[in-house]
C-alpha atoms as a PDB file:
ATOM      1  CA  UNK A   1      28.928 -69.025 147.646  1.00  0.00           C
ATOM      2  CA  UNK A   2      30.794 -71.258 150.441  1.00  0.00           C
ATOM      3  CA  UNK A   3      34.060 -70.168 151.380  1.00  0.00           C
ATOM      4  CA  UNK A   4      36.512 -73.001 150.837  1.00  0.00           C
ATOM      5  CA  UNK A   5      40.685 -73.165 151.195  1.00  0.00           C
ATOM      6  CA  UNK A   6      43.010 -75.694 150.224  1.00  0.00           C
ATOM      7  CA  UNK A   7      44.757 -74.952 154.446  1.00  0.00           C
ATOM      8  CA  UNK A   8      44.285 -72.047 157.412  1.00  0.00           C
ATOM      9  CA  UNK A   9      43.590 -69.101 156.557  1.00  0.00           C
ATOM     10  CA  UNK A  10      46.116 -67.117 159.211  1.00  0.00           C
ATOM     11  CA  UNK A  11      44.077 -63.705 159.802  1.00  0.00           C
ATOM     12  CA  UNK A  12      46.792 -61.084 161.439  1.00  0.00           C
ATOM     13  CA  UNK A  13      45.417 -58.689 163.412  1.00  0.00           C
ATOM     14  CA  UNK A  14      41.620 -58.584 164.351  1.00  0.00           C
ATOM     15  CA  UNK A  15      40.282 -55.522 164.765  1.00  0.00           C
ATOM     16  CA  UNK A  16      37.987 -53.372 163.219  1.00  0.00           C
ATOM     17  CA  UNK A  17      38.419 -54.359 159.651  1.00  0.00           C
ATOM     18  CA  UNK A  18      39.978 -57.578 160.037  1.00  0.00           C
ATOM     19  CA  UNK A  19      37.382 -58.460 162.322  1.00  0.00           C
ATOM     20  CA  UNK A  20      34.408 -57.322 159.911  1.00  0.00           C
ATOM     21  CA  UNK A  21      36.482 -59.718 157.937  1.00  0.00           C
ATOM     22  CA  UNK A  22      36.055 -62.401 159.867  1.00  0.00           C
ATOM     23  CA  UNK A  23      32.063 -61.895 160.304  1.00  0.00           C
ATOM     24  CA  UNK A  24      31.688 -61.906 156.339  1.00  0.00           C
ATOM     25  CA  UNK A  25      33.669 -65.283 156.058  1.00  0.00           C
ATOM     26  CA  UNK A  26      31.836 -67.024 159.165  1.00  0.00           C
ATOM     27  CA  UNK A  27      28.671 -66.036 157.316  1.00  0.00           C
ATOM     28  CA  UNK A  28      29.578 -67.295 154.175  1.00  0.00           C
ATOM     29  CA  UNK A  29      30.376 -70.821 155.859  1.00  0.00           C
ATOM     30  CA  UNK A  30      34.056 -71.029 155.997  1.00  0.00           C
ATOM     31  CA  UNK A  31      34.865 -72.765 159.789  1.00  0.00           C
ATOM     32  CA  UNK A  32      35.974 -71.746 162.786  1.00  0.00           C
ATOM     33  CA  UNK A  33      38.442 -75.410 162.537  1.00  0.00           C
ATOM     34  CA  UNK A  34      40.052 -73.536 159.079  1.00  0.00           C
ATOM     35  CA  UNK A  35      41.014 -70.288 160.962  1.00  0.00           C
ATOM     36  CA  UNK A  36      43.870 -68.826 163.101  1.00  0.00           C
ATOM     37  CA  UNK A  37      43.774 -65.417 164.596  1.00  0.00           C
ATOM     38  CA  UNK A  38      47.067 -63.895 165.724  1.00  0.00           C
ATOM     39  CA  UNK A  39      46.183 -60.360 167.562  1.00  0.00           C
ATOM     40  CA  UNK A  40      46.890 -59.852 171.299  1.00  0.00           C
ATOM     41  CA  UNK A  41      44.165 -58.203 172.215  1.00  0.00           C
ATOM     42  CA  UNK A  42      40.711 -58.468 170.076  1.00  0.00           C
ATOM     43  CA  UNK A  43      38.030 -56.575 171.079  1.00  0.00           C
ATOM     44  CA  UNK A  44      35.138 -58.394 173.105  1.00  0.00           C
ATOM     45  CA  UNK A  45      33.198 -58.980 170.014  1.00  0.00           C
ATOM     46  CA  UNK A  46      35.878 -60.686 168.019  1.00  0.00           C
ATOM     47  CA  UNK A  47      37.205 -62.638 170.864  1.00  0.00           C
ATOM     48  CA  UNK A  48      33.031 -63.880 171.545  1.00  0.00           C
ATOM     49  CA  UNK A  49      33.563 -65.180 167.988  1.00  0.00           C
ATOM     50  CA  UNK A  50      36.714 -67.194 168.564  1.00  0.00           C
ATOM     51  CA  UNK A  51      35.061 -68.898 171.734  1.00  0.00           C
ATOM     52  CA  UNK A  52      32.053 -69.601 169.417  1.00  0.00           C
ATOM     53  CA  UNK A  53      33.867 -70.728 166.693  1.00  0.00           C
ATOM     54  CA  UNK A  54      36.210 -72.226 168.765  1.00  0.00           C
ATOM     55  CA  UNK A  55      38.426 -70.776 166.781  1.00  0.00           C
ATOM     56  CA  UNK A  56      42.837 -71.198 166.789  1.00  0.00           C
ATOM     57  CA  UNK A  57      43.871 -67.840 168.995  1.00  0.00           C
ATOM     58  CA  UNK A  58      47.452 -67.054 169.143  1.00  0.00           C
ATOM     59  CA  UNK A  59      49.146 -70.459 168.639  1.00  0.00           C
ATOM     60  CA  UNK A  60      52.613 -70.350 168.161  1.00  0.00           C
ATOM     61  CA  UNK A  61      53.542 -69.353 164.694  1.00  0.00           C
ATOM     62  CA  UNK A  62      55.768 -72.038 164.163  1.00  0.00           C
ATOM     63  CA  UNK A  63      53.255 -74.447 164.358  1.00  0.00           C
ATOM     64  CA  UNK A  64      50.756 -72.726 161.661  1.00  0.00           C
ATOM     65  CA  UNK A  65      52.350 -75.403 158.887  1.00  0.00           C
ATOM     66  CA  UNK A  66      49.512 -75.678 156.091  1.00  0.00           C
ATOM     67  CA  UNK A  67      48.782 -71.955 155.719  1.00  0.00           C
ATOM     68  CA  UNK A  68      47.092 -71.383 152.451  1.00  0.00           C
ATOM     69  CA  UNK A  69      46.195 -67.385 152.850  1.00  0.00           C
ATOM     70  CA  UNK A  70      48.089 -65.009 155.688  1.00  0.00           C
ATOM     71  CA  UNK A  71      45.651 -61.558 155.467  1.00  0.00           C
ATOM     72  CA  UNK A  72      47.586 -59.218 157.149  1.00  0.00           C
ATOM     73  CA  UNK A  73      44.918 -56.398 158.939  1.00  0.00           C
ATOM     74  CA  UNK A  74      47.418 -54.996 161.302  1.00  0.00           C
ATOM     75  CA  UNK A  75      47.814 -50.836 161.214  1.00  0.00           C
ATOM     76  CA  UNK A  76      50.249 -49.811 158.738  1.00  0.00           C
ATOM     77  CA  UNK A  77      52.295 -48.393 161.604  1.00  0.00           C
ATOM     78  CA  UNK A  78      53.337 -51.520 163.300  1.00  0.00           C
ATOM     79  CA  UNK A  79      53.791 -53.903 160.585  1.00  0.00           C
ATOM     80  CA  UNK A  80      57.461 -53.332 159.780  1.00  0.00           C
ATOM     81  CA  UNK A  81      57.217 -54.614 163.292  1.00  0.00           C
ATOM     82  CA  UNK A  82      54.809 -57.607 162.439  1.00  0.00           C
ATOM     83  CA  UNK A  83      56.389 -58.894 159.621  1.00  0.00           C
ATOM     84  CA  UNK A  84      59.511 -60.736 161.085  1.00  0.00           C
ATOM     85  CA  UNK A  85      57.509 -62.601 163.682  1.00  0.00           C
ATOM     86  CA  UNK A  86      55.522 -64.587 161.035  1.00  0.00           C
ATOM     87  CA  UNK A  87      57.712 -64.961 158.062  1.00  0.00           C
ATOM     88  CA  UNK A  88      57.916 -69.165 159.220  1.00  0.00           C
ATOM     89  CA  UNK A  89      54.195 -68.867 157.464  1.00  0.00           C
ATOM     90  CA  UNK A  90      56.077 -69.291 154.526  1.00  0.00           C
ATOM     91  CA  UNK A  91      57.103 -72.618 154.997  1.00  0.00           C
ATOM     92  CA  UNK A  92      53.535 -74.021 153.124  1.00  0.00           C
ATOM     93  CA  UNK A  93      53.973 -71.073 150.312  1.00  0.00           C
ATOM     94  CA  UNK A  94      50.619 -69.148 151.013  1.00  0.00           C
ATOM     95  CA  UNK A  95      49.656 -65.948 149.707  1.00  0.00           C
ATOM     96  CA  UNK A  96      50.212 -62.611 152.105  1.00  0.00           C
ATOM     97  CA  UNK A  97      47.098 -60.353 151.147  1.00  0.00           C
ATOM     98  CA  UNK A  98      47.421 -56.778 152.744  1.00  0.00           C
ATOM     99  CA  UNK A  99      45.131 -54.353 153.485  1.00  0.00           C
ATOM    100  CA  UNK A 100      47.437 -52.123 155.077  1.00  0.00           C
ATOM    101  CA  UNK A 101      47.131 -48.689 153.106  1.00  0.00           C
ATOM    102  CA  UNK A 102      49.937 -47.032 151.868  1.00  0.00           C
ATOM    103  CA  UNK A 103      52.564 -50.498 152.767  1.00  0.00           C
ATOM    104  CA  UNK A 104      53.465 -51.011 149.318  1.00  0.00           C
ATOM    105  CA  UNK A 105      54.473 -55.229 147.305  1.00  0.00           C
ATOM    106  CA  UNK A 106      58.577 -54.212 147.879  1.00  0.00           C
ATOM    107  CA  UNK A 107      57.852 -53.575 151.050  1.00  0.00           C
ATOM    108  CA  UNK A 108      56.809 -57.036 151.981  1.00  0.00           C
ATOM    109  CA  UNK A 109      59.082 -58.438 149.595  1.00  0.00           C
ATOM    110  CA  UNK A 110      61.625 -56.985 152.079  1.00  0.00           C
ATOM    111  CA  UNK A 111      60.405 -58.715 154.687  1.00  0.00           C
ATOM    112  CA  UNK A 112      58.921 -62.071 153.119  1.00  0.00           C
ATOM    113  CA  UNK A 113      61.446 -62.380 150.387  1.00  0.00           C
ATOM    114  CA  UNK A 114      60.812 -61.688 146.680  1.00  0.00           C
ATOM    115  CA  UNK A 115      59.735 -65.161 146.272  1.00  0.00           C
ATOM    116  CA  UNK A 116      56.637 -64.263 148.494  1.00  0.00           C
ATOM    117  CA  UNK A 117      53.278 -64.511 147.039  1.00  0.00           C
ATOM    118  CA  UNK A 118      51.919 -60.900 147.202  1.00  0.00           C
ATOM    119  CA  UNK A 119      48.494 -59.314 146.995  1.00  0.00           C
ATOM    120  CA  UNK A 120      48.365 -55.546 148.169  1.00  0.00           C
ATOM    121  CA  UNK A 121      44.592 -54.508 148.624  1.00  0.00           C
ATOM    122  CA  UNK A 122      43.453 -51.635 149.467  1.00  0.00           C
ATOM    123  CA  UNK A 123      39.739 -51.415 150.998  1.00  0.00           C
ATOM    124  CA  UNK A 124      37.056 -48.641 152.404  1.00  0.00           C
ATOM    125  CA  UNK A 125      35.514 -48.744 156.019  1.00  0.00           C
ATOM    126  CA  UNK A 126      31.986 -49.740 154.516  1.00  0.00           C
ATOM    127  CA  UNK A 127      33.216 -53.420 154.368  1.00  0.00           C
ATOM    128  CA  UNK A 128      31.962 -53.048 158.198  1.00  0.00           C
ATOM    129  CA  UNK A 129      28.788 -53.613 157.053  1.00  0.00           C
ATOM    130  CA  UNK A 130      29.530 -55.437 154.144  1.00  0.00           C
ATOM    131  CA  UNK A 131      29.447 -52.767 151.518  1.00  0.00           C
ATOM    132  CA  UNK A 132      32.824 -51.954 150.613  1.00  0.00           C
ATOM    133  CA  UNK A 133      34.663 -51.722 147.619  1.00  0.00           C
ATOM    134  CA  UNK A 134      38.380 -53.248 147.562  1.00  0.00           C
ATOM    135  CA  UNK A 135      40.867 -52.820 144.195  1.00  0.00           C
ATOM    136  CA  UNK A 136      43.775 -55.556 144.949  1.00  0.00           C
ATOM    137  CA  UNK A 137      47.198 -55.985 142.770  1.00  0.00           C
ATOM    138  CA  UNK A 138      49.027 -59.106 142.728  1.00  0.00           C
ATOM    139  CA  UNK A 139      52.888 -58.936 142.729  1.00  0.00           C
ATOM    140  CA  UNK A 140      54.311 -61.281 139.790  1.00  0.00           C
ATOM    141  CA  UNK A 141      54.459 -64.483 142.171  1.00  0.00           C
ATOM    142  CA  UNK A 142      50.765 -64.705 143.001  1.00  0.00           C
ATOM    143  CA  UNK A 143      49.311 -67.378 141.167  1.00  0.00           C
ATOM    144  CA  UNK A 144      45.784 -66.819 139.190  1.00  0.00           C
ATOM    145  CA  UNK A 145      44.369 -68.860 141.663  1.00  0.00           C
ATOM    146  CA  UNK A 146      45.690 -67.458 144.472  1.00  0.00           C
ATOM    147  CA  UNK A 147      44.756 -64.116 143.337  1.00  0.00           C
ATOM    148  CA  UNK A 148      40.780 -65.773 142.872  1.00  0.00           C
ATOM    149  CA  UNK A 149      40.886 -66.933 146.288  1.00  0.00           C
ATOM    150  CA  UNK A 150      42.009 -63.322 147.295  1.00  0.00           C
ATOM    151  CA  UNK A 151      39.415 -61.427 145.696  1.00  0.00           C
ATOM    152  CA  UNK A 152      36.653 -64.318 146.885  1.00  0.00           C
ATOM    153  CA  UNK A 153      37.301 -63.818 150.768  1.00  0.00           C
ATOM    154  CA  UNK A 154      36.973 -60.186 150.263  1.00  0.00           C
ATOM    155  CA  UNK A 155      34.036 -60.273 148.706  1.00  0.00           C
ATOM    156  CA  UNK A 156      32.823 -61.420 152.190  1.00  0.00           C
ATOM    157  CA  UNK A 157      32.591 -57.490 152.845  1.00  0.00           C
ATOM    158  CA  UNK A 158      31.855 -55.878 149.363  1.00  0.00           C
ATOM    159  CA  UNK A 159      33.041 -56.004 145.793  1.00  0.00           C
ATOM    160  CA  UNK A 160      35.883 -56.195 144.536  1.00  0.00           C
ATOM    161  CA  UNK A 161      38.514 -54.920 141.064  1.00  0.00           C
ATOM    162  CA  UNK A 162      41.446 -55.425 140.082  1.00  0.00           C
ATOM    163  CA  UNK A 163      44.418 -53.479 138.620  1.00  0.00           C
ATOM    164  CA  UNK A 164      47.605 -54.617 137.356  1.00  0.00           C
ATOM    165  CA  UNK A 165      49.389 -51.424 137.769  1.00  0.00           C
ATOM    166  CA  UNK A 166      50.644 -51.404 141.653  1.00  0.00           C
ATOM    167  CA  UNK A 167      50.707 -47.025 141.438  1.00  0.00           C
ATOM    168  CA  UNK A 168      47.417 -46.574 140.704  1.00  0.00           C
ATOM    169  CA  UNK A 169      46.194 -47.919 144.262  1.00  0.00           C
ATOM    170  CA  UNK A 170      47.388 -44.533 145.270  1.00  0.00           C
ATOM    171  CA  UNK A 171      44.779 -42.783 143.144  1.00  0.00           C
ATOM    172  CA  UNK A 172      42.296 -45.530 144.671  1.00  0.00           C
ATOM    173  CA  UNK A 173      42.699 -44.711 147.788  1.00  0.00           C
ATOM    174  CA  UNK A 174      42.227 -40.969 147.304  1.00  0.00           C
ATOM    175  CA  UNK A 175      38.910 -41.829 145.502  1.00  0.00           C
ATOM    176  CA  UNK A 176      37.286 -45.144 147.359  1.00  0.00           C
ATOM    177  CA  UNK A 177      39.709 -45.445 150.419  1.00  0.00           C
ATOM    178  CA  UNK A 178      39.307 -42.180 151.802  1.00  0.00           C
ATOM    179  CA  UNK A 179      36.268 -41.595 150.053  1.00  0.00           C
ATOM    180  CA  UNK A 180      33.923 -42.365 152.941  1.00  0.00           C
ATOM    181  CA  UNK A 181      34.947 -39.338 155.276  1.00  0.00           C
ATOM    182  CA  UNK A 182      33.996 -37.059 152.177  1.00  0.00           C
ATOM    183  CA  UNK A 183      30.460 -38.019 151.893  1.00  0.00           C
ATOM    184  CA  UNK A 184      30.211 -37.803 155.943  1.00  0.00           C
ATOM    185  CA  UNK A 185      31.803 -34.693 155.760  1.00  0.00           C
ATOM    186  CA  UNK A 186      29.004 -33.233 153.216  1.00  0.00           C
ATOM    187  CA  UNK A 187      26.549 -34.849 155.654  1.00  0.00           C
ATOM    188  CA  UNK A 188      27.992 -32.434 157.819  1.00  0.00           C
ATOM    189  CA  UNK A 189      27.947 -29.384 155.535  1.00  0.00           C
ATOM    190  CA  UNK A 190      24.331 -30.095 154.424  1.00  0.00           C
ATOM    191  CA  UNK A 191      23.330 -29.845 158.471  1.00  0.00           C
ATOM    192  CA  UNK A 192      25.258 -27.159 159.313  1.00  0.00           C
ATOM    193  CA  UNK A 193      23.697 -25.109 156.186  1.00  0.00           C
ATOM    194  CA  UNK A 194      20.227 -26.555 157.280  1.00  0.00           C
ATOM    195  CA  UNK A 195      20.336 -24.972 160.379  1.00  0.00           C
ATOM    196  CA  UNK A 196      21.670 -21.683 158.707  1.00  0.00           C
ATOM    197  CA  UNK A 197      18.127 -22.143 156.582  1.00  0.00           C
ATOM    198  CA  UNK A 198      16.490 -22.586 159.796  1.00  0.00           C
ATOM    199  CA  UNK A 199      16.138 -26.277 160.799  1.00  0.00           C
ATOM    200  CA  UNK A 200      16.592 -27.475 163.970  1.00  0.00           C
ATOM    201  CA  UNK A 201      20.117 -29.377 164.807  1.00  0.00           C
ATOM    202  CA  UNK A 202      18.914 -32.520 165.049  1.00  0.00           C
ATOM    203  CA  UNK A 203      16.337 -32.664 162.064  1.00  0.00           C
ATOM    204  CA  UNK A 204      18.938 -31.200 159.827  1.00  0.00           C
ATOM    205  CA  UNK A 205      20.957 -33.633 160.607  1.00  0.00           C
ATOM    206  CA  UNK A 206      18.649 -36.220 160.298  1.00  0.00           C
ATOM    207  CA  UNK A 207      17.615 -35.239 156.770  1.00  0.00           C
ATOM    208  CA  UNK A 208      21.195 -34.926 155.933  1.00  0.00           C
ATOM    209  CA  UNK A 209      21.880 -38.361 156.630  1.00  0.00           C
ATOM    210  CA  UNK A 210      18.481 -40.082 155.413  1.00  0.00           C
ATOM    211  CA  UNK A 211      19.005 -37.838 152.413  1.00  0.00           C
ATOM    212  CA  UNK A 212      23.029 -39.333 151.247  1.00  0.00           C
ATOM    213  CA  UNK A 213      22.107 -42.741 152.759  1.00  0.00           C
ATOM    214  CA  UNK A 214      18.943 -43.259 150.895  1.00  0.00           C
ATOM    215  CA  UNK A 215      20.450 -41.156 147.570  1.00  0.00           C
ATOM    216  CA  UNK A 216      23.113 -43.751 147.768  1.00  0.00           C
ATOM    217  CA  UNK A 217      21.408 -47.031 148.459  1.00  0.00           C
ATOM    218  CA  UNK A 218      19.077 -45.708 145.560  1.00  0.00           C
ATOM    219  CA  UNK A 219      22.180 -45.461 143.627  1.00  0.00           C
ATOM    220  CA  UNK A 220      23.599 -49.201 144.740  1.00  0.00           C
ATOM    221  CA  UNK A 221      20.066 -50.520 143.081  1.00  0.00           C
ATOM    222  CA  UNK A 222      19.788 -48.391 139.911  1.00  0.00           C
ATOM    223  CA  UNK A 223      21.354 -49.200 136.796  1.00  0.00           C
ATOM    224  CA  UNK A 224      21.541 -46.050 135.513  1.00  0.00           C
ATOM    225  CA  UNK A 225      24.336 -44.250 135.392  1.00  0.00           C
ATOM    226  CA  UNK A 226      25.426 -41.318 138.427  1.00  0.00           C
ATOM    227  CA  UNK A 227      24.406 -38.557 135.648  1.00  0.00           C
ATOM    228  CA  UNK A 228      21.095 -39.348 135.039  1.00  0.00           C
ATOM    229  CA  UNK A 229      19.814 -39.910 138.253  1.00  0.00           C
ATOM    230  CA  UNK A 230      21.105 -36.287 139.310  1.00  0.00           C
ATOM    231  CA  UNK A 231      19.020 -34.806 136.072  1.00  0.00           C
ATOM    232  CA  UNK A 232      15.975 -36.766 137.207  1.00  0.00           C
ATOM    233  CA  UNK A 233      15.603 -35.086 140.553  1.00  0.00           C
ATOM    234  CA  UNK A 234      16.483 -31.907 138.429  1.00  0.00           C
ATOM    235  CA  UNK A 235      13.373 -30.361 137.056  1.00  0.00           C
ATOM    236  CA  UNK A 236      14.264 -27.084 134.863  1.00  0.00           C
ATOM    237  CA  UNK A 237      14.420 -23.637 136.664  1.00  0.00           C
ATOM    238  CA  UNK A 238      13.766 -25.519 139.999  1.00  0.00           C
ATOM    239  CA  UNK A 239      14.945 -25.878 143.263  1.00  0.00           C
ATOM    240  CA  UNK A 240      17.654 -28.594 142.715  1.00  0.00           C
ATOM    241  CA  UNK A 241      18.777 -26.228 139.531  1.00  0.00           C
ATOM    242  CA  UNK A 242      19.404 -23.554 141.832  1.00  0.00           C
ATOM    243  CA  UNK A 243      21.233 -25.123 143.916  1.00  0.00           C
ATOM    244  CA  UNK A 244      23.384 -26.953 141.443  1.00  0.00           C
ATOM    245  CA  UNK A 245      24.061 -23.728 139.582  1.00  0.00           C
ATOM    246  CA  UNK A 246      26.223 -23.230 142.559  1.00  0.00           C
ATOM    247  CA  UNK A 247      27.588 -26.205 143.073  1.00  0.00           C
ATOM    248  CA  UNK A 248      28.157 -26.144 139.155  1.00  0.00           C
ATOM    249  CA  UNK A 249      27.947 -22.975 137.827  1.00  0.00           C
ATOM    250  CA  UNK A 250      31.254 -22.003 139.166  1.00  0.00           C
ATOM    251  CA  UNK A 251      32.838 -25.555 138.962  1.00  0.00           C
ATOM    252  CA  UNK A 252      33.412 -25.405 142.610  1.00  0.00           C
ATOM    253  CA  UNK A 253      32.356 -29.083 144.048  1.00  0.00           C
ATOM    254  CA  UNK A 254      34.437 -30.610 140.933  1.00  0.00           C
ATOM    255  CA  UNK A 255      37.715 -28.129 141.617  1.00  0.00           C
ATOM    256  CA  UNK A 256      37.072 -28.660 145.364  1.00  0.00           C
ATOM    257  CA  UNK A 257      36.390 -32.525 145.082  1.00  0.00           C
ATOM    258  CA  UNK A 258      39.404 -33.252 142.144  1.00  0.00           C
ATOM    259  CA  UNK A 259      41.649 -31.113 144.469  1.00  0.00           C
ATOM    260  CA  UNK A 260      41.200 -33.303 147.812  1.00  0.00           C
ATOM    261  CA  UNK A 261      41.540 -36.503 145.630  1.00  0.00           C
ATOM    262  CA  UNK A 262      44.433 -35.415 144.442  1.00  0.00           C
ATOM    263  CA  UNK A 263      45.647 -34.425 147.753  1.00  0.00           C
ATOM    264  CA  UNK A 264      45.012 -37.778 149.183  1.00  0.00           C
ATOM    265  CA  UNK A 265      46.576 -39.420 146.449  1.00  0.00           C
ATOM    266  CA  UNK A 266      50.397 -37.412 146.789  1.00  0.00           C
ATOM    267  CA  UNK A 267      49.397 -38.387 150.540  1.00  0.00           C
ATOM    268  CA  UNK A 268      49.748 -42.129 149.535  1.00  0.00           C
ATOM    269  CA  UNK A 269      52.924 -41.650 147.434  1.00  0.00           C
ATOM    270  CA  UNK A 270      54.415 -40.016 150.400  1.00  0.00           C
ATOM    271  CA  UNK A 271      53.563 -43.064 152.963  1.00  0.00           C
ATOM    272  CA  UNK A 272      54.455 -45.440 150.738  1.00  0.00           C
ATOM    273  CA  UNK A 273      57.516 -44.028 150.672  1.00  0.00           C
END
């Protein structure tokens, strides 16, 4: 599918995740001409793209006048900061799509006004290579359209739900958002417990990431569900039922896993504010 707006789409702040961002919607054939990038400092890679592309770098905001979408990809931390410098964006009544975590609708609405068109998203670090998954929420003035046109540019980077209920992006980001550094951090275990079996460093390592890499790709193909692809590497007094009595017996991976989610959820709540 070709990317296609009704103005610019303003992209604020280019860096790692805006700027996989940008890849996906260059690939997808929106142009360089329908862009503006306000960061100031991309990295090399991103600013090789706006020379290609010859791509709009840092204009002054006041002159942005046809803005259709404003995707703001700056780091939570600054963009209280951000915010006041671009509110004249609103002068062609885009949508502001955020992917800053834990920066919650009324938060913007501070900033933009509570007539603002609103989508809050809230991604994972696979979109980098363009397999992320993104849940957005609309605030009550984003049109349906709007919130199509949303959900279409990030599908540039991975797929995308939706939820109407702006609270339970908290729970989404303890499950998909900061999902990512669980799985690398059982890459890690499975290693470390490799070498304790024996194994080199390196080749434990190397099976530990082939192993969660391929199990998951395997999973991205198959249409069967999570369940039944774990009982059909399972063969009956085995070696994968030994080691998932202990991983089950006990109930520890789902006590240990529902705890950290959890965790990382209150987490969210208490950022948001």
């Amino acid at each position: 599918m070709t990317l296609k707006l009704a103005g610019w789409l303003v992209l604020v702040g280019a860096g790692k995740m805006g700027g996989a961002m940008l890849e996906g919607w260059l690939e997808r054939g929106l142009g360089g001409d329908e862009i503006v990038i306000l960061d100031p400092g991309p990295p090399p890679e991103i600013e090789k793209l706006i020379a290609d592309h010859h791509i709009a770098h840092n204009p002054p905001v006041e002159s942005v006048s046809d803005a259709a979408v404003v995707l703001l990809a700056v780091k939570p931390q600054i963009m209280d900061q951000v915010l006041p410098g671009i509110v004249s964006l609103k002068q062609s009544n885009p949508v502001f799509l955020s992917i800053a975590a834990g920066k919650t609708i009324a938060g913007f609405e501070a900033h933009l006004g509570t007539d603002a068109a609103i989508v809050r998203a809230m991604p994972n670090t696979p979109a980098a290579v363009s397999r992320g998954i993104t849940v957005i929420c609309p605030n009550a003035n984003a049109s349906a359209e709007q919130t199509a046109t949303c959900k279409e540019l990030l599908e540039a980077v991975g797929t995308v739900a939706a939820v109407e209920d702006e609270a339970l992006l908290d729970a989404v980001t303890g499950v998909s958002g900061s999902g990512p550094a669980y799985v690398f951090h059982l890459v890690e275990c499975m290693a470390a417990a490799g070498v304790k079996a024996g194994l080199p460093e390196d080749l434990a390592m190397e099976l530990a990431r082939a192993t969660v890499s391929g199990a998951g790709e395997l999973m991205h193909q198959s249409p069967l569900p999570a369940s039944t692809l774990r009982e059909n590497v399972t063969s009956p007094n085995g070696t994968t039922a030994a080691a998932l009595d202990v991983l089950r017996g006990t109930g520890a991976m789902e006590k240990l896993l529902t705890e950290a989610i959890l965790a990382a959820t209150n987490r969210s709540k208490d950022l948001a504010g």
